[in-house]
PDB file of N, CA and C in Angstrom:
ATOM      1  N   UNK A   1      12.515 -97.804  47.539  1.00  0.00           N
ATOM      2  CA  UNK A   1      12.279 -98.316  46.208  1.00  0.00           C
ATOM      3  C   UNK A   1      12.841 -97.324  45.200  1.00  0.00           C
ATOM      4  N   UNK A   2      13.330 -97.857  43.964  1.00  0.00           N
ATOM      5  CA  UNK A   2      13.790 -97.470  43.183  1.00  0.00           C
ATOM      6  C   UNK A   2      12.932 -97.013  42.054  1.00  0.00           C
ATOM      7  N   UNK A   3      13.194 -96.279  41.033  1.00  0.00           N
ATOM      8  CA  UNK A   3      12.504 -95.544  39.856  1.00  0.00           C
ATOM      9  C   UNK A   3      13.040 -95.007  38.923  1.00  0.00           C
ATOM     10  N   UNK A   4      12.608 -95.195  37.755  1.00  0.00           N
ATOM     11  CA  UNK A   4      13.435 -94.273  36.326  1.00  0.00           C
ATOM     12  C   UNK A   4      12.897 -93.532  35.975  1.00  0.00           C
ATOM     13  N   UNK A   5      12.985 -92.573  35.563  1.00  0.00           N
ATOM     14  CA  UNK A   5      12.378 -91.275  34.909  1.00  0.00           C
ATOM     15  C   UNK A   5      13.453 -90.649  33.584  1.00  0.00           C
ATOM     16  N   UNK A   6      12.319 -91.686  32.291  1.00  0.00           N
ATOM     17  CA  UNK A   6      13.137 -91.303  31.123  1.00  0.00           C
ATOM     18  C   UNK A   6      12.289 -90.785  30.360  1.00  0.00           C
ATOM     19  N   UNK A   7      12.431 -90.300  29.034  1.00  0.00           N
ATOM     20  CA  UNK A   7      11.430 -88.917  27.709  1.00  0.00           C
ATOM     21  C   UNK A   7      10.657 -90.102  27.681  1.00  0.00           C
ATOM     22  N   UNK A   8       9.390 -90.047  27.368  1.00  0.00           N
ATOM     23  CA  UNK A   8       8.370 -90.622  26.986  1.00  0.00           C
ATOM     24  C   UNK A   8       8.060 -90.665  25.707  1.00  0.00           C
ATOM     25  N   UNK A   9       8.136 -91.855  24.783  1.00  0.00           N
ATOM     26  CA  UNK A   9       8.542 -92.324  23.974  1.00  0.00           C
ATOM     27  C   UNK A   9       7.272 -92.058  23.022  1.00  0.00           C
ATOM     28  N   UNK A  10       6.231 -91.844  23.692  1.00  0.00           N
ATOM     29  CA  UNK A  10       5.054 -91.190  22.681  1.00  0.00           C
ATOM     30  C   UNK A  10       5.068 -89.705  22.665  1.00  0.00           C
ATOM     31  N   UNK A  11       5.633 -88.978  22.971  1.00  0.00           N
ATOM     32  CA  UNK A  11       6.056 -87.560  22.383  1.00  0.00           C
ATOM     33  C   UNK A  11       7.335 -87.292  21.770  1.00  0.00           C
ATOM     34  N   UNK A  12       7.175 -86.245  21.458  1.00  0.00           N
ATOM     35  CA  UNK A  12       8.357 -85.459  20.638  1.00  0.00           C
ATOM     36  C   UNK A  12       9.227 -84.683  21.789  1.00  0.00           C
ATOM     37  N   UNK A  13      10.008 -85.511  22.295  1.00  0.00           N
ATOM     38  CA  UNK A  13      10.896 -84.622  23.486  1.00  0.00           C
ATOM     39  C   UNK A  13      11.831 -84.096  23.283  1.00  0.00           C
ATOM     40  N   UNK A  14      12.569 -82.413  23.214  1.00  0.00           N
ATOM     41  CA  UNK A  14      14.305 -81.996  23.365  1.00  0.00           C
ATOM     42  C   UNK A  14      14.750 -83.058  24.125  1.00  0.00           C
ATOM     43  N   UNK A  15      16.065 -82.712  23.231  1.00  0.00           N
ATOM     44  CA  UNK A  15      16.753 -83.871  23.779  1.00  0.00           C
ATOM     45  C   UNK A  15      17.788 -83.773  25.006  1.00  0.00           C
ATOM     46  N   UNK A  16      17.525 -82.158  25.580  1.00  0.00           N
ATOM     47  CA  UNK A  16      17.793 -81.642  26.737  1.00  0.00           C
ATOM     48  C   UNK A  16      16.870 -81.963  27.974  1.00  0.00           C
ATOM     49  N   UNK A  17      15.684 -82.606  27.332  1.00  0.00           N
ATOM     50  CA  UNK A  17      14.448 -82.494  28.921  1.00  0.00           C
ATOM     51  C   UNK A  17      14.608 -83.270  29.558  1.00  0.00           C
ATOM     52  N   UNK A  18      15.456 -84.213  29.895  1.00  0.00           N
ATOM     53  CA  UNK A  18      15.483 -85.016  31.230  1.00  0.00           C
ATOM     54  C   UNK A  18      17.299 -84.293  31.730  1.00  0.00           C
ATOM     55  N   UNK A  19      17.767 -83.588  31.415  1.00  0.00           N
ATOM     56  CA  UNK A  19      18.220 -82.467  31.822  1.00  0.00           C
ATOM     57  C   UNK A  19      17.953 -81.153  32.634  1.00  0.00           C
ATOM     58  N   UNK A  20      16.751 -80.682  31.511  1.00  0.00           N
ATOM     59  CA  UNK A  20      15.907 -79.376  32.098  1.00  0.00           C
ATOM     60  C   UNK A  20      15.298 -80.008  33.503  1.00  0.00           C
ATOM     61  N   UNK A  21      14.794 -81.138  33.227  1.00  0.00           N
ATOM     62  CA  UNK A  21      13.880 -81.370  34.577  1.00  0.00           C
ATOM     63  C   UNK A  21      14.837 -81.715  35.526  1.00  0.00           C
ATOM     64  N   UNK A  22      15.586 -81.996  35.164  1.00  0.00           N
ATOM     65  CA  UNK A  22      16.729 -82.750  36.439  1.00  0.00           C
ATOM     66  C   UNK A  22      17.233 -81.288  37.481  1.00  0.00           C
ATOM     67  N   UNK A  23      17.709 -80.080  36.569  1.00  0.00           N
ATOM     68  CA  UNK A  23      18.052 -78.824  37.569  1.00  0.00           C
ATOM     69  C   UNK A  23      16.940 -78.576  38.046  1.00  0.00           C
ATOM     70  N   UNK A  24      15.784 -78.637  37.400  1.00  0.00           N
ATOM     71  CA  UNK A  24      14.310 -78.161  38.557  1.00  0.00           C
ATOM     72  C   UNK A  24      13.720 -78.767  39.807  1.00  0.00           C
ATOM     73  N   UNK A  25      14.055 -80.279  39.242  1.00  0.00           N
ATOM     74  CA  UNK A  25      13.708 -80.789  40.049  1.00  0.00           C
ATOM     75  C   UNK A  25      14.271 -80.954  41.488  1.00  0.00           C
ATOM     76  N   UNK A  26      13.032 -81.302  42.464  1.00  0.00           N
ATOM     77  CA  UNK A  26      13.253 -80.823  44.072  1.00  0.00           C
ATOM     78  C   UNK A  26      12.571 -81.826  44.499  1.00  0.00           C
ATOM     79  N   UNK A  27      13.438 -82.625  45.810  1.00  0.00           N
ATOM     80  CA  UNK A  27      13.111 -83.124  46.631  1.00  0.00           C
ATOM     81  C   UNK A  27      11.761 -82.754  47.526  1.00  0.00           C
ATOM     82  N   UNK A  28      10.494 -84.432  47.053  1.00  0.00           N
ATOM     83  CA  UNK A  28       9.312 -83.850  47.890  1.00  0.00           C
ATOM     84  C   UNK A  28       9.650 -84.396  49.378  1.00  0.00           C
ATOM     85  N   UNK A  29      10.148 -83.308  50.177  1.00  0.00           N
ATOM     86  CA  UNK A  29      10.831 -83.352  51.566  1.00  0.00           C
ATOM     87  C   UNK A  29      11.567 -84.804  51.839  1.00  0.00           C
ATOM     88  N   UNK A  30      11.355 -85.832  52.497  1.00  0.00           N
ATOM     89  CA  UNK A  30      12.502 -86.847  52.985  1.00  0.00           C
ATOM     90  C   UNK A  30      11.828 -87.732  51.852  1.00  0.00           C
ATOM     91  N   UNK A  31      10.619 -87.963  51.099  1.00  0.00           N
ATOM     92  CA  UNK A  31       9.879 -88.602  50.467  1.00  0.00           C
ATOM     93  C   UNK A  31      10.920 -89.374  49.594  1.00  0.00           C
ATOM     94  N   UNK A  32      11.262 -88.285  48.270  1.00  0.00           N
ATOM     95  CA  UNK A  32      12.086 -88.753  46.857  1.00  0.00           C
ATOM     96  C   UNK A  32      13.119 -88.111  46.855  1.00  0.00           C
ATOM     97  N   UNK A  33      14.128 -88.671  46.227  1.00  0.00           N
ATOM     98  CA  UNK A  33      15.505 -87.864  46.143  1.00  0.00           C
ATOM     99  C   UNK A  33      15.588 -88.174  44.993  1.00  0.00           C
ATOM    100  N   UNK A  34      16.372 -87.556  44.082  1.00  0.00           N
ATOM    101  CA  UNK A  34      16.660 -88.007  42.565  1.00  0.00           C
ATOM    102  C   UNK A  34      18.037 -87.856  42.104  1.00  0.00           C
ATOM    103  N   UNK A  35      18.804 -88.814  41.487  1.00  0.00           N
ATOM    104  CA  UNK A  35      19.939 -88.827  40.974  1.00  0.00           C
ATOM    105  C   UNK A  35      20.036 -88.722  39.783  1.00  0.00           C
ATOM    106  N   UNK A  36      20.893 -88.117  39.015  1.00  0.00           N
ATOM    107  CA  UNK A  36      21.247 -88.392  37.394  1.00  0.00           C
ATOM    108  C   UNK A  36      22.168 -89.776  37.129  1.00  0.00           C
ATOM    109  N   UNK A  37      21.498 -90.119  35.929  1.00  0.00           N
ATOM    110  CA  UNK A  37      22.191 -91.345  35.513  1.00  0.00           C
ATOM    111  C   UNK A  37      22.847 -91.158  34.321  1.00  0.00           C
ATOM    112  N   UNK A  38      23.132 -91.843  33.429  1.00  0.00           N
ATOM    113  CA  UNK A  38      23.607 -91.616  31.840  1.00  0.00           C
ATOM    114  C   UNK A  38      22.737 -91.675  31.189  1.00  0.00           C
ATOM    115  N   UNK A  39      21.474 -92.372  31.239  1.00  0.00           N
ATOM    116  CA  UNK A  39      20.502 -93.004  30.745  1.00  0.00           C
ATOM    117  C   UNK A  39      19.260 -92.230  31.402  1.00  0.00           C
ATOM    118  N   UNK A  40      19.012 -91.883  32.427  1.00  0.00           N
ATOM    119  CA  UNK A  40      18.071 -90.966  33.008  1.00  0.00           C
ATOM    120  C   UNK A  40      18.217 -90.107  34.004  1.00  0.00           C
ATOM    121  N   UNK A  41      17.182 -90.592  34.832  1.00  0.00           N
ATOM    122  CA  UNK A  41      17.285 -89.908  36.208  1.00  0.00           C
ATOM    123  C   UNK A  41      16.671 -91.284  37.452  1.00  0.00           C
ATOM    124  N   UNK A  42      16.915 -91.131  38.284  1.00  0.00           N
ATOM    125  CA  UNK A  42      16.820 -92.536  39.462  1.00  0.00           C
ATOM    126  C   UNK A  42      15.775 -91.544  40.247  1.00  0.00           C
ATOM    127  N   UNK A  43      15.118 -92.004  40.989  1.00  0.00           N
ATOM    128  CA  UNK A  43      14.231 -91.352  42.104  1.00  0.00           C
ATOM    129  C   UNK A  43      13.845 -92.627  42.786  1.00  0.00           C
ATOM    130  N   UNK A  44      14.478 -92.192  44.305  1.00  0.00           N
ATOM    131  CA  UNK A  44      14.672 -93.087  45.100  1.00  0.00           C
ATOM    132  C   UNK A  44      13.301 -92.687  46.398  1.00  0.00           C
ATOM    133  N   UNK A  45      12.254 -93.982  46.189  1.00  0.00           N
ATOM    134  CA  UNK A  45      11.165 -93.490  47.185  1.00  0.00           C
ATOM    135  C   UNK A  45      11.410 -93.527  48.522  1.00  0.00           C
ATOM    136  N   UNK A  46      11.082 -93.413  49.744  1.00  0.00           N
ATOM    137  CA  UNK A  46      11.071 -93.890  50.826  1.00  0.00           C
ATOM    138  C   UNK A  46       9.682 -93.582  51.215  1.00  0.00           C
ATOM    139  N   UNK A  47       9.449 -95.202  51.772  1.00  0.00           N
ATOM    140  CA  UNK A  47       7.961 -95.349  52.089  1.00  0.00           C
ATOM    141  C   UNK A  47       7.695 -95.286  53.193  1.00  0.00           C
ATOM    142  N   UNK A  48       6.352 -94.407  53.929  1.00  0.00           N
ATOM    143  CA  UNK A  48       6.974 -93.832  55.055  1.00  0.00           C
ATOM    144  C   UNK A  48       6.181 -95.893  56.378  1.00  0.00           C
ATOM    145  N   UNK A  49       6.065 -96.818  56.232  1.00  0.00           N
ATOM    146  CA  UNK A  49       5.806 -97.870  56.215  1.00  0.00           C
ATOM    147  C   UNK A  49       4.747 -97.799  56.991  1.00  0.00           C
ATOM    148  N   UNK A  50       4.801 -99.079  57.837  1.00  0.00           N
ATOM    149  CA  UNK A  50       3.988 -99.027  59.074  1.00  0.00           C
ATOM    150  C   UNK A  50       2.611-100.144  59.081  1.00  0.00           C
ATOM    151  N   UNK A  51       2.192-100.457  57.451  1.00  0.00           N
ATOM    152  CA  UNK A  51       1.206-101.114  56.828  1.00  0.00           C
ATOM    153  C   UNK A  51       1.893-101.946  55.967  1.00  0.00           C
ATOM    154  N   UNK A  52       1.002-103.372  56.024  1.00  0.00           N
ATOM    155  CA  UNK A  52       1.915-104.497  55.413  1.00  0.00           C
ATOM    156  C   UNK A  52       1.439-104.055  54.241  1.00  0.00           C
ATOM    157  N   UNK A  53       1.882-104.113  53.070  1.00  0.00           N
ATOM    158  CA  UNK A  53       1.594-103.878  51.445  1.00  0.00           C
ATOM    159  C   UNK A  53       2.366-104.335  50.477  1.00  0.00           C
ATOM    160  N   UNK A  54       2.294-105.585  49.660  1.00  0.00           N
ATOM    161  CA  UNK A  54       2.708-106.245  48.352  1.00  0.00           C
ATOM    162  C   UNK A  54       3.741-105.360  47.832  1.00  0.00           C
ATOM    163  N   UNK A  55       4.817-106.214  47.103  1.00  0.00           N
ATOM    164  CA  UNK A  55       5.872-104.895  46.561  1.00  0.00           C
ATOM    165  C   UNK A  55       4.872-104.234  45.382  1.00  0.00           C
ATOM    166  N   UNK A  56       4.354-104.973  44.796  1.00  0.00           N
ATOM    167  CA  UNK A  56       3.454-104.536  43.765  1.00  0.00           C
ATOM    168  C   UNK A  56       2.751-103.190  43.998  1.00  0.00           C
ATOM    169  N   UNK A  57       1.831-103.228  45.067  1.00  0.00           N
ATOM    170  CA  UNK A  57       1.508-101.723  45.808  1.00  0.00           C
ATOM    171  C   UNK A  57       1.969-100.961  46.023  1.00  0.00           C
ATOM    172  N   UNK A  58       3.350-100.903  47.011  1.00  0.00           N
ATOM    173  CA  UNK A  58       4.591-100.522  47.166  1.00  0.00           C
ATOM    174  C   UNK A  58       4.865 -99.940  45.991  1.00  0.00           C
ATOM    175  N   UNK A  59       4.926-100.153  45.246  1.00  0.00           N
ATOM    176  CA  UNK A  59       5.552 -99.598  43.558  1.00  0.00           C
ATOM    177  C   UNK A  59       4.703 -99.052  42.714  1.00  0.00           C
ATOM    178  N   UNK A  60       3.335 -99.058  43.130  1.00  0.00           N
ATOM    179  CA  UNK A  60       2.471 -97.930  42.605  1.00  0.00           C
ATOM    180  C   UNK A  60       2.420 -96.853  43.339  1.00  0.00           C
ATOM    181  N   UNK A  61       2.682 -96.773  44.504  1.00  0.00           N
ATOM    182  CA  UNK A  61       2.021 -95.992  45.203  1.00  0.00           C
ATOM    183  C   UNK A  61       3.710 -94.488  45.109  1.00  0.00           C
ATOM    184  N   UNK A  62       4.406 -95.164  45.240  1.00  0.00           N
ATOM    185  CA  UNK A  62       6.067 -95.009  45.306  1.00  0.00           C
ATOM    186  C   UNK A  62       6.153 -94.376  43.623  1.00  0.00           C
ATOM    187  N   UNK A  63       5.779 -94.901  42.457  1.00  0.00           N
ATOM    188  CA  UNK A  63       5.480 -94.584  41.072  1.00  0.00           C
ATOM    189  C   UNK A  63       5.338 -93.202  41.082  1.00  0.00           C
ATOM    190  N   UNK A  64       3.458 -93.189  41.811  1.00  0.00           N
ATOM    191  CA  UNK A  64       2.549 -91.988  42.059  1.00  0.00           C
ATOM    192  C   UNK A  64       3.206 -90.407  42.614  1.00  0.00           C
ATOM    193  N   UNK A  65       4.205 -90.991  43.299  1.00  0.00           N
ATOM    194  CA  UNK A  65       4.974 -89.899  44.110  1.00  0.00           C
ATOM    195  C   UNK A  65       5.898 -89.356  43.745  1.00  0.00           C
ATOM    196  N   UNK A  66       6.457 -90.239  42.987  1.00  0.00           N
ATOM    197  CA  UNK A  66       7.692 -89.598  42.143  1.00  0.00           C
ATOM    198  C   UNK A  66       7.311 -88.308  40.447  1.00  0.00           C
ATOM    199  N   UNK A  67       5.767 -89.529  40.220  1.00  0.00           N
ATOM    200  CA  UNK A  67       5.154 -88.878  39.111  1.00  0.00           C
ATOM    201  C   UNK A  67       4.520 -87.031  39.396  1.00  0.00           C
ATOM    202  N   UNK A  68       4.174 -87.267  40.685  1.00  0.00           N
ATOM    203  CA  UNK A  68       3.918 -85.928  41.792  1.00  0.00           C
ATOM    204  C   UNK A  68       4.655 -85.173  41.343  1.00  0.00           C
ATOM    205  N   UNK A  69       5.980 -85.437  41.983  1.00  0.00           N
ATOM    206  CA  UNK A  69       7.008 -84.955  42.103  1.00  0.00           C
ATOM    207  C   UNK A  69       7.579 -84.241  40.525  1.00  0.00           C
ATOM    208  N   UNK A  70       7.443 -84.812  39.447  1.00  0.00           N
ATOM    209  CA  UNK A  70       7.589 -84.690  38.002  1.00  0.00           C
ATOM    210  C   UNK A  70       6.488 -83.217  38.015  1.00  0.00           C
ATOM    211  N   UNK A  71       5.430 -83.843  37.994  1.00  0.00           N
ATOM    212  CA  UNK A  71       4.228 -82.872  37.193  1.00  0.00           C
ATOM    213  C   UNK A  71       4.048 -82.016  38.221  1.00  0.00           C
ATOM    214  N   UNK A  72       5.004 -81.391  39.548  1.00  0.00           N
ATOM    215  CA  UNK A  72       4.963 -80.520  40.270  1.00  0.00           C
ATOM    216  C   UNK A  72       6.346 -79.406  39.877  1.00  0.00           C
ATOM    217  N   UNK A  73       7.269 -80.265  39.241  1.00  0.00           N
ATOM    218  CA  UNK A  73       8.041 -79.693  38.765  1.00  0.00           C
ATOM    219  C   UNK A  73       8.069 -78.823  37.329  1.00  0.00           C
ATOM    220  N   UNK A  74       7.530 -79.547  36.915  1.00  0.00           N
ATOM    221  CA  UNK A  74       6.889 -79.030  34.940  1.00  0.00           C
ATOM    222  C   UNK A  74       6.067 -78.072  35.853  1.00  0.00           C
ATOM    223  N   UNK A  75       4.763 -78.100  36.510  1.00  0.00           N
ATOM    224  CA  UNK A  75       4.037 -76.887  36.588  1.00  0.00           C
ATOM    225  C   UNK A  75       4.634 -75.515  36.542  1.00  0.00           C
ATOM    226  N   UNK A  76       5.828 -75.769  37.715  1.00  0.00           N
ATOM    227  CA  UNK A  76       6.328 -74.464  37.985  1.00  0.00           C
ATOM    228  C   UNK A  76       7.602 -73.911  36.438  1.00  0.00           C
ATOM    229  N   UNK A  77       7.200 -74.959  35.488  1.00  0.00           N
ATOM    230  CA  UNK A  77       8.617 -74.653  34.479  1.00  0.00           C
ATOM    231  C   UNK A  77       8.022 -74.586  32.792  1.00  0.00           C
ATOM    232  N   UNK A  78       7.756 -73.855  32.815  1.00  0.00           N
ATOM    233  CA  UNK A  78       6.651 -73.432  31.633  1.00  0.00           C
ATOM    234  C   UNK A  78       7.093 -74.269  30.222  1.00  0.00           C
ATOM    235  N   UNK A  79       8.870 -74.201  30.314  1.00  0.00           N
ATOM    236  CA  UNK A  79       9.799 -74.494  28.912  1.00  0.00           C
ATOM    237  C   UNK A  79       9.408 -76.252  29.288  1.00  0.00           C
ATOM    238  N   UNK A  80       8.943 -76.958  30.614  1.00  0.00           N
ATOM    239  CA  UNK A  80       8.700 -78.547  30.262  1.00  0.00           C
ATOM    240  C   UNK A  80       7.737 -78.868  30.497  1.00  0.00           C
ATOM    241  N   UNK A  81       7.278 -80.112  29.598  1.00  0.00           N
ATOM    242  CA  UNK A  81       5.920 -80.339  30.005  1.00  0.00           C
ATOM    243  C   UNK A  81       5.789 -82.080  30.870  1.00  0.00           C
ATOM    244  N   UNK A  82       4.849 -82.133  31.071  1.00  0.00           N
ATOM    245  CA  UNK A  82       5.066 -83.106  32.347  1.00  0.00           C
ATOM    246  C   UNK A  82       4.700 -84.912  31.116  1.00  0.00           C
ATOM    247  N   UNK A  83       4.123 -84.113  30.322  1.00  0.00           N
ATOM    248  CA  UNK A  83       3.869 -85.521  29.079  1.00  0.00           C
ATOM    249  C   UNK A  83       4.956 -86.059  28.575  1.00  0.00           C
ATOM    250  N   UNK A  84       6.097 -84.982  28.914  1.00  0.00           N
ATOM    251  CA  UNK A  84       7.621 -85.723  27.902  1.00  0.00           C
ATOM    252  C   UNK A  84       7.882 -86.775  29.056  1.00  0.00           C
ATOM    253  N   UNK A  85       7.604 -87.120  29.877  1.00  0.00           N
ATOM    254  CA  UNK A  85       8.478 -88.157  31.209  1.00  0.00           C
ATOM    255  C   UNK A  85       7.959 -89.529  31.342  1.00  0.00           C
ATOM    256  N   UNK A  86       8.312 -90.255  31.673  1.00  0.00           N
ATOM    257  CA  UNK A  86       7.696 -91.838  32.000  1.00  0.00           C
ATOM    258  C   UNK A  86       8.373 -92.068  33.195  1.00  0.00           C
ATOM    259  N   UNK A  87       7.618 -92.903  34.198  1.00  0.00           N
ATOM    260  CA  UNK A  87       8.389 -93.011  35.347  1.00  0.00           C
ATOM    261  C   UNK A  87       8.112 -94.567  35.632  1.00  0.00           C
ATOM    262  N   UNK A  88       9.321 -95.609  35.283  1.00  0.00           N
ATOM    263  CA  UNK A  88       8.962 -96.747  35.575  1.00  0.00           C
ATOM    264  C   UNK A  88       9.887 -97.621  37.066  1.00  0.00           C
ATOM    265  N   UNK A  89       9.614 -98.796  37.675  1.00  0.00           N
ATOM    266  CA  UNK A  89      10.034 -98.861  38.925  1.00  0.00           C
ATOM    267  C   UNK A  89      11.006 -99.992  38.242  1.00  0.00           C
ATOM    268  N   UNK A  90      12.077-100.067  39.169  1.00  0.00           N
ATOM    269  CA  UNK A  90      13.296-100.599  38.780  1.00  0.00           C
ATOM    270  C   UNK A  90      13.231-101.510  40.052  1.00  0.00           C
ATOM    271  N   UNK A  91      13.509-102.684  39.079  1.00  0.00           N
ATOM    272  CA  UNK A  91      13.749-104.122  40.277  1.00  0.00           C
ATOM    273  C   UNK A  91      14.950-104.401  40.577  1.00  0.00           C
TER     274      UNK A  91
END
Protein backbone atom coordinates (compact mmCIF):
# COMPACT_ATOMS: atom_id res chain seq x y z
CA UNK A 1 0.00 0.00 0.00
CA UNK A 2 0.75 3.30 -0.85
CA UNK A 3 1.08 6.73 1.27
CA UNK A 4 1.82 10.52 1.14
CA UNK A 5 3.61 12.32 3.53
CA UNK A 6 3.09 16.10 2.94
CA UNK A 7 3.61 19.65 5.66
CA UNK A 8 0.58 19.66 7.57
CA UNK A 9 -1.47 22.30 6.69
CA UNK A 10 -2.37 23.33 10.33
CA UNK A 11 1.15 24.41 11.17
CA UNK A 12 3.62 26.79 10.18
CA UNK A 13 6.13 24.49 8.27
CA UNK A 14 9.92 25.52 6.51
CA UNK A 15 9.52 25.08 3.46
CA UNK A 16 12.57 22.74 3.52
CA UNK A 17 10.79 20.03 6.01
CA UNK A 18 9.60 17.45 3.85
CA UNK A 19 13.18 17.69 2.63
CA UNK A 20 14.85 17.69 6.12
CA UNK A 21 12.75 14.65 6.90
CA UNK A 22 13.28 12.95 3.69
CA UNK A 23 17.52 12.73 4.35
CA UNK A 24 16.60 11.42 7.94
CA UNK A 25 14.39 9.40 7.19
CA UNK A 26 15.05 5.42 7.47
CA UNK A 27 13.56 2.48 6.44
CA UNK A 28 11.48 0.64 9.41
CA UNK A 29 13.42 -2.66 8.22
CA UNK A 30 11.49 -4.47 5.06
CA UNK A 31 8.22 -2.67 6.60
CA UNK A 32 8.30 1.10 4.68
CA UNK A 33 10.46 2.39 2.10
CA UNK A 34 10.08 6.00 1.11
CA UNK A 35 10.51 7.82 -2.13
CA UNK A 36 10.69 11.55 -2.98
CA UNK A 37 8.16 12.96 -5.16
CA UNK A 38 7.76 16.67 -6.44
CA UNK A 39 4.90 17.09 -4.34
CA UNK A 40 6.05 14.95 -1.29
CA UNK A 41 7.31 11.93 -0.18
CA UNK A 42 5.56 8.21 -1.09
CA UNK A 43 5.98 5.53 1.68
CA UNK A 44 5.35 2.34 0.39
CA UNK A 45 3.87 -0.21 3.24
CA UNK A 46 4.29 -3.84 3.04
CA UNK A 47 1.89 -5.73 5.06
CA UNK A 48 3.40 -8.47 6.57
CA UNK A 49 -0.35 -10.49 5.66
CA UNK A 50 -1.54 -13.72 6.64
CA UNK A 51 -5.11 -12.27 8.16
CA UNK A 52 -8.02 -11.42 5.97
CA UNK A 53 -8.51 -7.48 6.65
CA UNK A 54 -10.73 -4.76 4.62
CA UNK A 55 -8.51 -2.36 2.52
CA UNK A 56 -9.93 0.12 4.89
CA UNK A 57 -7.94 -1.60 7.88
CA UNK A 58 -5.20 -2.31 5.70
CA UNK A 59 -4.76 1.49 5.39
CA UNK A 60 -4.94 2.34 8.91
CA UNK A 61 -2.90 0.11 10.16
CA UNK A 62 -0.19 0.70 7.06
CA UNK A 63 -1.03 4.83 7.88
CA UNK A 64 0.09 3.97 11.67
CA UNK A 65 3.45 2.67 10.47
CA UNK A 66 4.52 4.98 8.27
CA UNK A 67 3.31 7.75 10.92
CA UNK A 68 5.88 5.52 13.33
CA UNK A 69 8.20 5.79 11.07
CA UNK A 70 7.78 9.91 10.78
CA UNK A 71 7.64 10.60 14.62
CA UNK A 72 10.68 8.13 15.01
CA UNK A 73 12.46 10.14 12.73
CA UNK A 74 11.66 13.84 14.15
CA UNK A 75 12.57 12.27 17.64
CA UNK A 76 16.02 11.64 16.73
CA UNK A 77 16.12 15.31 14.71
CA UNK A 78 15.64 18.06 17.10
CA UNK A 79 15.56 20.92 13.89
CA UNK A 80 11.87 18.72 12.91
CA UNK A 81 9.00 18.29 14.51
CA UNK A 82 6.74 15.39 13.90
CA UNK A 83 3.39 17.98 13.89
CA UNK A 84 4.67 19.57 10.52
CA UNK A 85 3.69 16.00 8.53
CA UNK A 86 0.34 14.46 7.46
CA UNK A 87 0.39 11.07 6.21
CA UNK A 88 -2.52 10.23 3.93
CA UNK A 89 -3.11 6.71 1.90
CA UNK A 90 -3.15 6.95 -1.79
CA UNK A 91 -5.65 4.90 -3.89
Amino acid sequence: MRFKVTRHSGFRVPPDALDQLFERLRASGDVVSFSKTTDGITATWREAGGISRTEEELAAIGRLEVLDAVYATCEDAPELSADWFAVSFLR
